[in-house]
Protein backbone atom coordinates (compact mmCIF):
# COMPACT_ATOMS: atom_id res chain seq x y z
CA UNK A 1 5.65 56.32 102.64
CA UNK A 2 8.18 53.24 103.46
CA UNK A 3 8.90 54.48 107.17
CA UNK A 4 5.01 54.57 107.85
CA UNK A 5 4.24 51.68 106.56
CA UNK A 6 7.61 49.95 107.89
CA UNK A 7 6.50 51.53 111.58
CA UNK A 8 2.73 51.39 110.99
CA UNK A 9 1.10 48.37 113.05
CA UNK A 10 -1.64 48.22 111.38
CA UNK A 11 -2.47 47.91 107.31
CA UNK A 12 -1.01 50.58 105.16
CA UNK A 13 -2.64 52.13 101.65
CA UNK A 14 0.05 53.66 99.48
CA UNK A 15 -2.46 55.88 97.11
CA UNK A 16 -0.48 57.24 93.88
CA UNK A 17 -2.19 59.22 91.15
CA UNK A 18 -5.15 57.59 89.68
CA UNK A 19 -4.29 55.97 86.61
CA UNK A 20 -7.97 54.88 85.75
CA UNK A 21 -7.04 51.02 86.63
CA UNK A 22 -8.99 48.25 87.84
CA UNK A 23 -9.06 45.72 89.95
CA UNK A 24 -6.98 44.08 93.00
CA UNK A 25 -3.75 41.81 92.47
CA UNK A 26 -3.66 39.52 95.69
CA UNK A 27 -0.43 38.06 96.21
CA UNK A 28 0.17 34.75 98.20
CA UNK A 29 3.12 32.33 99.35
CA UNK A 30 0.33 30.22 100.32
CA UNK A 31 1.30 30.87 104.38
CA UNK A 32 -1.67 30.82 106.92
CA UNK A 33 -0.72 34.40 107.15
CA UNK A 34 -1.07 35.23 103.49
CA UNK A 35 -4.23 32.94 103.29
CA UNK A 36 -5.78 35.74 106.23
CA UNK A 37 -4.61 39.15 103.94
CA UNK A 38 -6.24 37.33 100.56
CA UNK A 39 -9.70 36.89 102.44
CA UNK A 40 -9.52 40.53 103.66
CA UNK A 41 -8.53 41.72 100.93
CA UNK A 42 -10.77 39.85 98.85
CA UNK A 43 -13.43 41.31 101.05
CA UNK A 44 -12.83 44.50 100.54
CA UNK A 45 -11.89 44.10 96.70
CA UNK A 46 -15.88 42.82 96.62
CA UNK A 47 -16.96 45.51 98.18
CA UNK A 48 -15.87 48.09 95.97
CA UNK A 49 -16.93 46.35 93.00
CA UNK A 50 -13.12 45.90 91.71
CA UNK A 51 -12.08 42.30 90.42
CA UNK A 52 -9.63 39.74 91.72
CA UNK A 53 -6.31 38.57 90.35
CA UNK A 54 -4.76 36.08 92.30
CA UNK A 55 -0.95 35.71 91.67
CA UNK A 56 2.00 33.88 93.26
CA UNK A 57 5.94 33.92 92.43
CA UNK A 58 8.47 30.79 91.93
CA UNK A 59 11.89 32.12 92.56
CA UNK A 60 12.92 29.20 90.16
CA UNK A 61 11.58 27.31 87.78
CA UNK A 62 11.07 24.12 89.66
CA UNK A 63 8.78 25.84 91.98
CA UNK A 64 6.38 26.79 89.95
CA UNK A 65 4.09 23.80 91.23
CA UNK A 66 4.30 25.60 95.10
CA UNK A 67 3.25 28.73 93.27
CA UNK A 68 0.30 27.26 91.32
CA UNK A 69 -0.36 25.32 94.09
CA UNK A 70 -0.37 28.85 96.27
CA UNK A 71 -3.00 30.64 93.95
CA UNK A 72 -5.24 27.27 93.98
CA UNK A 73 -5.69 27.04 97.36
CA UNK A 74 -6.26 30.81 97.62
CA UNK A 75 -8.89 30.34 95.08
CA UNK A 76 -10.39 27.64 96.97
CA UNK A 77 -10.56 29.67 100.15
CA UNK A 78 -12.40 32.65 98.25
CA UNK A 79 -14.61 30.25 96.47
CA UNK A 80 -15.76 28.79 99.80
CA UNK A 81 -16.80 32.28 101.02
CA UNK A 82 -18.35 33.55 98.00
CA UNK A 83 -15.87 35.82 96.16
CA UNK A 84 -16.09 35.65 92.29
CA UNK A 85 -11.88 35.51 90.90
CA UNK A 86 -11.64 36.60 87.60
CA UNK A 87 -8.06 35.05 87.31
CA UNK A 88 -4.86 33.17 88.47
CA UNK A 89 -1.56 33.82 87.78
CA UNK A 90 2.21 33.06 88.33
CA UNK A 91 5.57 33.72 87.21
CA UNK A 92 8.76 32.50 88.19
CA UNK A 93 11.75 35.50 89.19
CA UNK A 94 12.47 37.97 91.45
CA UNK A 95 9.40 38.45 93.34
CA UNK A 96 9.52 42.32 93.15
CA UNK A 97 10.09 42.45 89.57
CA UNK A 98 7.65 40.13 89.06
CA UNK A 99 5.02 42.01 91.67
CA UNK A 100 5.75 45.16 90.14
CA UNK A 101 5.33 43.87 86.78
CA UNK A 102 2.41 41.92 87.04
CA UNK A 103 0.54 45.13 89.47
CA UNK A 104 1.20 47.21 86.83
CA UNK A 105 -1.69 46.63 85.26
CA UNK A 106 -4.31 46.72 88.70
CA UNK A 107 -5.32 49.21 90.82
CA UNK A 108 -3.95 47.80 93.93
CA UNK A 109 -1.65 45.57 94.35
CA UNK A 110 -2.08 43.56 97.41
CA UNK A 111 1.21 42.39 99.76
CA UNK A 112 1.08 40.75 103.47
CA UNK A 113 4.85 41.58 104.95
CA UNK A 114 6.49 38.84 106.63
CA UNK A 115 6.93 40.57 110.25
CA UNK A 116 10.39 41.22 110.75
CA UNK A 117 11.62 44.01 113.28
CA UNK A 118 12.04 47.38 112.30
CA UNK A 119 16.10 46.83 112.50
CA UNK A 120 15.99 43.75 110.32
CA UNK A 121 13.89 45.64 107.48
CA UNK A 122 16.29 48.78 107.69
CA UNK A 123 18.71 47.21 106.27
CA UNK A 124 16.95 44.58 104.21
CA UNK A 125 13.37 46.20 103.49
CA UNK A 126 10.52 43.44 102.88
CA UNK A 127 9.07 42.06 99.23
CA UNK A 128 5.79 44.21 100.60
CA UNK A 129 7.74 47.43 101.06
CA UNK A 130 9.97 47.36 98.04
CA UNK A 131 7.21 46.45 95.88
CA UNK A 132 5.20 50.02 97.57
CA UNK A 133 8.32 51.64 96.90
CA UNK A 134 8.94 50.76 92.69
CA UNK A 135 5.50 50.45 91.69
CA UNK A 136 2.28 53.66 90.44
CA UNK A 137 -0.31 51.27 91.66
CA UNK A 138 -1.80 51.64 94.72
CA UNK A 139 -0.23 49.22 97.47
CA UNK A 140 -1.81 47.78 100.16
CA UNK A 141 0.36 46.30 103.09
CA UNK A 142 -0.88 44.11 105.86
CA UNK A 143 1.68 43.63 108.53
CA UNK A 144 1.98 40.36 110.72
CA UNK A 145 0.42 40.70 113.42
CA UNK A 146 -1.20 44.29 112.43
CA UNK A 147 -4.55 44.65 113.16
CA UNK A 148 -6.83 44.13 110.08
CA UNK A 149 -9.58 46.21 108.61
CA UNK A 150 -11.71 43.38 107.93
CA UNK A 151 -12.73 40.45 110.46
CA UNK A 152 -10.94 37.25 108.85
CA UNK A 153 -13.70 34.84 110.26
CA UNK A 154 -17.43 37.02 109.39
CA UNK A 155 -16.05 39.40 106.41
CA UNK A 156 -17.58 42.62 107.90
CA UNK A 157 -15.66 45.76 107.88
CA UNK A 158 -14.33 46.86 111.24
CA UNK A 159 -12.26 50.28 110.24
CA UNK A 160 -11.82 52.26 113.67
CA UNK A 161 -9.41 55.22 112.31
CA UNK A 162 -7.64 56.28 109.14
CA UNK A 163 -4.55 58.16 109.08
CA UNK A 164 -4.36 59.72 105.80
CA UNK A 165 -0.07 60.44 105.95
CA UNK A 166 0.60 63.17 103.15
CA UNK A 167 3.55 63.85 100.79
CA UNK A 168 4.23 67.62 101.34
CA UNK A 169 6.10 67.59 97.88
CA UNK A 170 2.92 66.04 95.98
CA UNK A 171 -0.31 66.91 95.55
CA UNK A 172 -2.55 65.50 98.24
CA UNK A 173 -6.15 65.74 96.51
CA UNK A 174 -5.72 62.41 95.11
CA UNK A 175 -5.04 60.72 98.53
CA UNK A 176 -7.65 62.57 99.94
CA UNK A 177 -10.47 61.93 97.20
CA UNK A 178 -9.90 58.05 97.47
CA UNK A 179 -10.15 57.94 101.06
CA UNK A 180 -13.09 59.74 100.41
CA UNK A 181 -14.63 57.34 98.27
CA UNK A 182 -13.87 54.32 100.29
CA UNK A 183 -14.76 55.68 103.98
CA UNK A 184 -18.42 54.84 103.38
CA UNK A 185 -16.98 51.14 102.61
CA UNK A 186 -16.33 50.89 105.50
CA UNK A 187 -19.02 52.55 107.64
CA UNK A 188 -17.06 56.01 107.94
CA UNK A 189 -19.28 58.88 107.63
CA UNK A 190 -16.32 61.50 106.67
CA UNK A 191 -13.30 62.86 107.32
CA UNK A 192 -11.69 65.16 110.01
């Protein structure tokens, strides 16, 4: 799962075995590029009927205010649009820890990767790939630069292809009955 999502250009879903959680934990640093993966994400979270947790890490305790300030301004971008948050949150550590901690208790936990080249995150894998490597919850990764599944400025879905990559030491029904659910999300019709 890491080298697709590390070599994938576009977003990546991690599915892991259904654990009968809800809801989507968005995180932000409050970037322009994190502001564009909460509003897709926060799209697609309303669109699947799942609720929002909005949640941003302090790597120390005096920057805490950046990280409430993060989750604010996400708030205020989702507000403006239309999209219901049930709740804010931050924490102050080790941003994977804290991720994985926090995402724990969602569904999906939601991370936009910084961009770096494929060398760079060999050797020092991202927040958004570590956290889809230590955590059951479903991960969703949207790469710099990738190209989204939901049109930042009008909302609307515009999912051109799935790959559905499978484990061939797990059990692939899982994978394969989520995608199934969410295709129609998305205007698919089914699966090859």
């Amino acid at each position: 799962e890491q080298r697709v999502a590390m070599l994938s250009p576009s977003s990546v879903l991690v599915v892991r075995p259904d654990e009968k959680k809800r809801g989507f934990v968005i995180c932000t640093t409050g970037t322009a590029r994190c502001m564009q993966a909460v509003r897709r994400s926060a799209v697609l979270a309303q669109s699947v009927g799942e609720p929002i947790t909005l949640f941003s890490v302090a790597r120390q305790e005096q920057d805490i205010k950046a990280a409430k300030d993060n989750v604010k301004k996400a708030k205020d971008l989702l507000d403006a649009i239309g999209i219901k948050v049930r709740k804010t949150q931050t924490d102050v550590g080790d941003p994977v820890e804290k991720i994985v901690e926090h995402g724990s208790k969602h569904k999906i936990i939601v991370v936009s990767d910084e961009g770096r080249s494929y060398i760079s995150r060999l050797f020092n894998p991202s927040v958004a790939e570590t956290v889809s490597h230590q955590t059951r919850s479903h991960t969703l990764m949207l790469p710099k630069g990738g190209r989204g599944f939901v049109d930042p400025q009008t909302g609307k879905a515009n999912l051109k292809r799935v790959l559905c990559a499978l484990d061939p030491h797990k059990d692939p029904r899982t994978a394969l009955a989520y995608l199934k659910r969410w295709l129609p999300t998305f205007g698919g019709t089914g699966m090859e």
